[in-house]
Protein backbone atom coordinates (compact mmCIF):
# COMPACT_ATOMS: atom_id res chain seq x y z
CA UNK A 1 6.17 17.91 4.27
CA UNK A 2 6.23 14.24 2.32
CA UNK A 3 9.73 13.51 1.20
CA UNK A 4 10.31 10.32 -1.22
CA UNK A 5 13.36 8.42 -0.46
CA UNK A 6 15.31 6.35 -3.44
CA UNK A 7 13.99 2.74 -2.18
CA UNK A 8 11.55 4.14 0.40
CA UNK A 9 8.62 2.35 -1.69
CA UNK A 10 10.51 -0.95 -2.13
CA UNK A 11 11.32 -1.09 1.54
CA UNK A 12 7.94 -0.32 2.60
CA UNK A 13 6.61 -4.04 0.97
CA UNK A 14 9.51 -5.80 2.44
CA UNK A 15 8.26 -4.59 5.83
CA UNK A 16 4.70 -4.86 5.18
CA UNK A 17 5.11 -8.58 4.83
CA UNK A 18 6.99 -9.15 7.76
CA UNK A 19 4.47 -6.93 10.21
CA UNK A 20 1.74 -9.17 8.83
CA UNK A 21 3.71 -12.35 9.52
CA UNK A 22 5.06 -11.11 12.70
CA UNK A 23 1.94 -9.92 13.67
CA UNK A 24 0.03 -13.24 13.33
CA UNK A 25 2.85 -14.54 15.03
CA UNK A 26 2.17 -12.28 17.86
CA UNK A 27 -1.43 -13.26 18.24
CA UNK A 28 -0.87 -16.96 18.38
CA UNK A 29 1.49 -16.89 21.41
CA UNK A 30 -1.14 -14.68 23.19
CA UNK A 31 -3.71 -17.20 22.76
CA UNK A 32 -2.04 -20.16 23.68
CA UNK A 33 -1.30 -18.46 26.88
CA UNK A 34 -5.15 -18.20 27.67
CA UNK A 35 -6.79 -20.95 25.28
CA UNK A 36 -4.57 -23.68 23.53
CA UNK A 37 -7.56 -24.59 22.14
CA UNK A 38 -8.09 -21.37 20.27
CA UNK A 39 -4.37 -21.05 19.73
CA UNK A 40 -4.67 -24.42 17.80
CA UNK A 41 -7.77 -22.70 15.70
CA UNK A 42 -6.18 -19.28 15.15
CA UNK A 43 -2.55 -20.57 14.23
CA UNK A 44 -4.36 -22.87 11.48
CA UNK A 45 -5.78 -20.17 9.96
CA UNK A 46 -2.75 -18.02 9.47
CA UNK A 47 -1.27 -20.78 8.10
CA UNK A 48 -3.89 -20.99 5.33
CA UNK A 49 -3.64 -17.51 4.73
CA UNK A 50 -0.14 -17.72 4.28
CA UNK A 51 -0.26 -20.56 2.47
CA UNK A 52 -3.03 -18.57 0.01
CA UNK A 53 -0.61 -15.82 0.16
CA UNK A 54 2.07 -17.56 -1.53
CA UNK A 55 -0.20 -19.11 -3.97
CA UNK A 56 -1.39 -16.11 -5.58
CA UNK A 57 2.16 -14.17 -5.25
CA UNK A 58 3.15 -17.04 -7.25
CA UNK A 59 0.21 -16.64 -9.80
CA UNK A 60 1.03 -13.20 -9.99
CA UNK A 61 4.35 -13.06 -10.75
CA UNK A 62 3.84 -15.74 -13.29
CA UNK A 63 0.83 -13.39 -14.91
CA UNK A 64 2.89 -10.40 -14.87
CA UNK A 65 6.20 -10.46 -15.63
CA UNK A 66 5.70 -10.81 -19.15
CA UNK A 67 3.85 -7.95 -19.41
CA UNK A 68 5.15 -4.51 -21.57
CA UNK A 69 5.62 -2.00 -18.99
CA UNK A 70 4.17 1.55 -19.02
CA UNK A 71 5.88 3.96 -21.19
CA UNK A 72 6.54 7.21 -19.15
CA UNK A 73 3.53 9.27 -21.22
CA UNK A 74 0.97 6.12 -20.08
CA UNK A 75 2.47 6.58 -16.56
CA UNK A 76 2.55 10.00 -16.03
CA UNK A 77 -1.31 10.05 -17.49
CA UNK A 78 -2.79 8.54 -13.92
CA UNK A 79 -1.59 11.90 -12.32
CA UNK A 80 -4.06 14.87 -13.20
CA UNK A 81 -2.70 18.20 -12.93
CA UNK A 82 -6.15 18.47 -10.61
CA UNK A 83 -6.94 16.01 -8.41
CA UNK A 84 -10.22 16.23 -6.09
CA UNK A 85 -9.35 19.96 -7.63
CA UNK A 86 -5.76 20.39 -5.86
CA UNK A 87 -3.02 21.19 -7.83
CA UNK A 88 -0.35 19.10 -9.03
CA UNK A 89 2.93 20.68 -7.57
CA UNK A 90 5.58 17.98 -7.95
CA UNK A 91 5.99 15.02 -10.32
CA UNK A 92 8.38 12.43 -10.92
CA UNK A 93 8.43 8.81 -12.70
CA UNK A 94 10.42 6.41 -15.20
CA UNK A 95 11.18 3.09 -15.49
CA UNK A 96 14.00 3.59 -13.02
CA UNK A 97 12.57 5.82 -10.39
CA UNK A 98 13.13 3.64 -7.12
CA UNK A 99 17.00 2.32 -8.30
CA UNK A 100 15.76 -0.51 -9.98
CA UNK A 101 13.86 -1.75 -13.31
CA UNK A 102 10.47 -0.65 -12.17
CA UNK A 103 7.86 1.40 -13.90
CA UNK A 104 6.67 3.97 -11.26
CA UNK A 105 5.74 7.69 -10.48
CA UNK A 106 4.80 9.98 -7.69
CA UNK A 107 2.89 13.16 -7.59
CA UNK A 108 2.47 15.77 -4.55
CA UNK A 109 -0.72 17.77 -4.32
CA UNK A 110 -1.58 20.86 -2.55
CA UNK A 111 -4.72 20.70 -0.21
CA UNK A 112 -6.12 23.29 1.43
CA UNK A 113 -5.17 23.66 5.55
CA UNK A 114 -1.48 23.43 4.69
CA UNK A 115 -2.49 19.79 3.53
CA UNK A 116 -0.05 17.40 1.31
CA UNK A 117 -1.37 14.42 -0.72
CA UNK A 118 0.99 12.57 -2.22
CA UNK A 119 0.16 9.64 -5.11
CA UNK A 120 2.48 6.68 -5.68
CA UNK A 121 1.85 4.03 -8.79
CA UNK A 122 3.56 1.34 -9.55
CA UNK A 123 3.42 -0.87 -12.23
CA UNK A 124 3.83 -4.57 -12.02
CA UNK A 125 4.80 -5.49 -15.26
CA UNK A 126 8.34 -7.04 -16.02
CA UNK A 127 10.46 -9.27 -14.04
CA UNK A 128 11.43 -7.02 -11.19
CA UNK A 129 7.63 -5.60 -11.07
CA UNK A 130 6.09 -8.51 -10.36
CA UNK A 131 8.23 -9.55 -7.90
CA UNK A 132 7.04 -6.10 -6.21
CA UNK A 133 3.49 -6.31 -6.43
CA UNK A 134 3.47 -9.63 -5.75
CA UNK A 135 5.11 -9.84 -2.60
CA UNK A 136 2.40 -6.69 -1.43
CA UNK A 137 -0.17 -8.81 -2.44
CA UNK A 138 0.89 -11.66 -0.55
CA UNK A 139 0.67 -9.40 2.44
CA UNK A 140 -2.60 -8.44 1.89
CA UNK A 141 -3.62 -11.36 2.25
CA UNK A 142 -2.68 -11.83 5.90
CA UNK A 143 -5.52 -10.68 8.83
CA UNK A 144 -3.26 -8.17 10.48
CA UNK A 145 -4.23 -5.32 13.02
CA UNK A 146 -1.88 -3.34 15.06
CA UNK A 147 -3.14 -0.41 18.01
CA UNK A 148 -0.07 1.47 19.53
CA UNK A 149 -0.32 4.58 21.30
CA UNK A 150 1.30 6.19 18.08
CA UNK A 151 -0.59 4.66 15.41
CA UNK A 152 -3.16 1.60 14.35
CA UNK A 153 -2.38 -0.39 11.13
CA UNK A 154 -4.60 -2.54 9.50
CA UNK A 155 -5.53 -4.81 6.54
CA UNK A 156 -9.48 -4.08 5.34
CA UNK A 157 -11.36 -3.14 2.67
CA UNK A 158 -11.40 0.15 0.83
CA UNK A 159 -14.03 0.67 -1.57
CA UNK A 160 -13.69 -2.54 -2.55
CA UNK A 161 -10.26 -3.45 -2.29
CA UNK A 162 -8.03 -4.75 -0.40
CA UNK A 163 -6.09 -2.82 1.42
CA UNK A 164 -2.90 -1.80 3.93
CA UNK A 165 -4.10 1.23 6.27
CA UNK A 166 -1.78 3.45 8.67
CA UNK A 167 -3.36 6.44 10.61
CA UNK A 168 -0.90 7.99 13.52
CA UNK A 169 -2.30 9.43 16.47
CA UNK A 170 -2.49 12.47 18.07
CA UNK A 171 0.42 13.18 20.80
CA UNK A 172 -0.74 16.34 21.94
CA UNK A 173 -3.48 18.69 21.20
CA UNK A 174 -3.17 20.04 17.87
CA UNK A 175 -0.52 17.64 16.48
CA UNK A 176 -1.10 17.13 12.99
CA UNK A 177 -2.19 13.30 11.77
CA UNK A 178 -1.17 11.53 8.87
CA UNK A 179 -2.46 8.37 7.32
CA UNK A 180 -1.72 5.85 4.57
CA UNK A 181 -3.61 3.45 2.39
CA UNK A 182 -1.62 0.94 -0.23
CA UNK A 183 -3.81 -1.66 -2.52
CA UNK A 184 -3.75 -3.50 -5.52
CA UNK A 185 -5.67 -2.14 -9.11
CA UNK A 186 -6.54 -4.75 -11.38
CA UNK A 187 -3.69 -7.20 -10.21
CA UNK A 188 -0.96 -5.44 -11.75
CA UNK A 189 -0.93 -1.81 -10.20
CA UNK A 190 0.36 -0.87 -6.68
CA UNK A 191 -1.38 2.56 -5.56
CA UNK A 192 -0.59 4.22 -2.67
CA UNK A 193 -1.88 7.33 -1.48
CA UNK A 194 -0.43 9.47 1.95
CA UNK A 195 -1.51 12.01 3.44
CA UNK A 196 0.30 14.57 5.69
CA UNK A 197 -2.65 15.93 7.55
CA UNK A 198 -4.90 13.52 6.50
CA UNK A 199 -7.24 11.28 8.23
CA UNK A 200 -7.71 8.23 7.07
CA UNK A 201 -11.04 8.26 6.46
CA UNK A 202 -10.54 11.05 4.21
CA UNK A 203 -7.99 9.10 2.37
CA UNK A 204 -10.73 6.47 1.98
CA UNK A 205 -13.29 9.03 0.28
CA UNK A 206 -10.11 10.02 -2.02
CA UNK A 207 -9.50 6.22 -3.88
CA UNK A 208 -12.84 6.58 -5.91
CA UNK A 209 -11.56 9.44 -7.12
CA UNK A 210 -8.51 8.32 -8.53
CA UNK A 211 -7.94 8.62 -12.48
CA UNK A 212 -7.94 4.95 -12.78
CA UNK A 213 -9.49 5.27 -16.53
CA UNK A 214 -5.50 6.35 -17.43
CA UNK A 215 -4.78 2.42 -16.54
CA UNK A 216 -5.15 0.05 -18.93
């Protein structure tokens, strides 16, 4: 079952930035141990796309936080009661939904096979929003790719955006598998879709059919 916590979404960015750094971090130390060379070559690019990173979380925030927020009948319009033609079984949203001066909402919906999608948006608008999307957008920016024996995370693209992708792994036969996929709409909107029982690839099919026509 998908619980939200109170600042699970703005915790989840603040993380997401330091796996990506941490994670290029990681690469460059294995490298050196085999290649300084290549350790040399690798680190320098990290460095430029940290260094882009910044530059367009800086960009962004400057772009953005000037920008009228949602109002909570615009907001709650990007959740159907039908989406992909499952119903709508929880919704919640406001300028103040995470604990802080953000414009965001959540909906749960009901798949079939005991399935649970759950939709996140949030707006990037205002002083506090930008600072939110930003920073996600600065770690998108990052080449990062992590395989554990639980799950694989990964920055790609997803049907033509950029993306942050989780899928867990199976730890026994007939566990069920969940998967994540976070990205950026029209440099202002943080989506994020989860799925408890999802594959990830399924998630992937799911983005086009977001209702992204609500979003101006």
């Amino acid at each position: 079952m998908i619980r939200v916590s109170k600042f699970a979404w703005i915790l989840t960015l603040s993380t997401s930035i330091l796996v990506a750094c941490n994670g290029g971090k990681g690469s460059a130390e294995s490298n050196e141990e085999t290649d300084q060379r290549t350790n040399q070559v690798d680190g320098a690019g990290s460095f430029d796309n940290l260094q882009d990173g910044a530059s367009k979380m800086e960009t962004m925030q400057a772009n953005l936080k000037n920008i009228k927020k949602l109002t909570n009948e615009e907001l709650k319009a990007f959740f159907p009661e039908n989406l992909n033609g499952w119903p709508r079984s929880a919704y919640s949203g406001g300028n103040q939904a995470y604990g802080v001066d953000v414009a965001s909402g959540n909906a749960v919906y009901e798949a079939p096979d005991d399935k649970e999608l759950m939709l996140t948006l949030t707006d990037g608008a205002g002083e506090t929003g930008a600072a939110v999307v930003s920073l996600m957008a600065m770690s998108l920016t990052m080449d990062s790719e992590k395989d554990s024996e639980y799950e694989m995370t990964k920055n790609e693209d997803v049907q033509g955006y950029r993306a942050a992708t989780r899928e867990t792994k199976p730890q026994q036969e007939g566990s069920v598998v969940d998967s994540d996929i976070t990205f950026i709409y029209k440099e202002r909107y943080l989506v994020k879709l989860e799925g408890d029982g999802f594959k990830l690839d399924e998630l992937k099919d799911l983005v086009a059919k977001l209702n992204f026509a609500a979003l101006k």
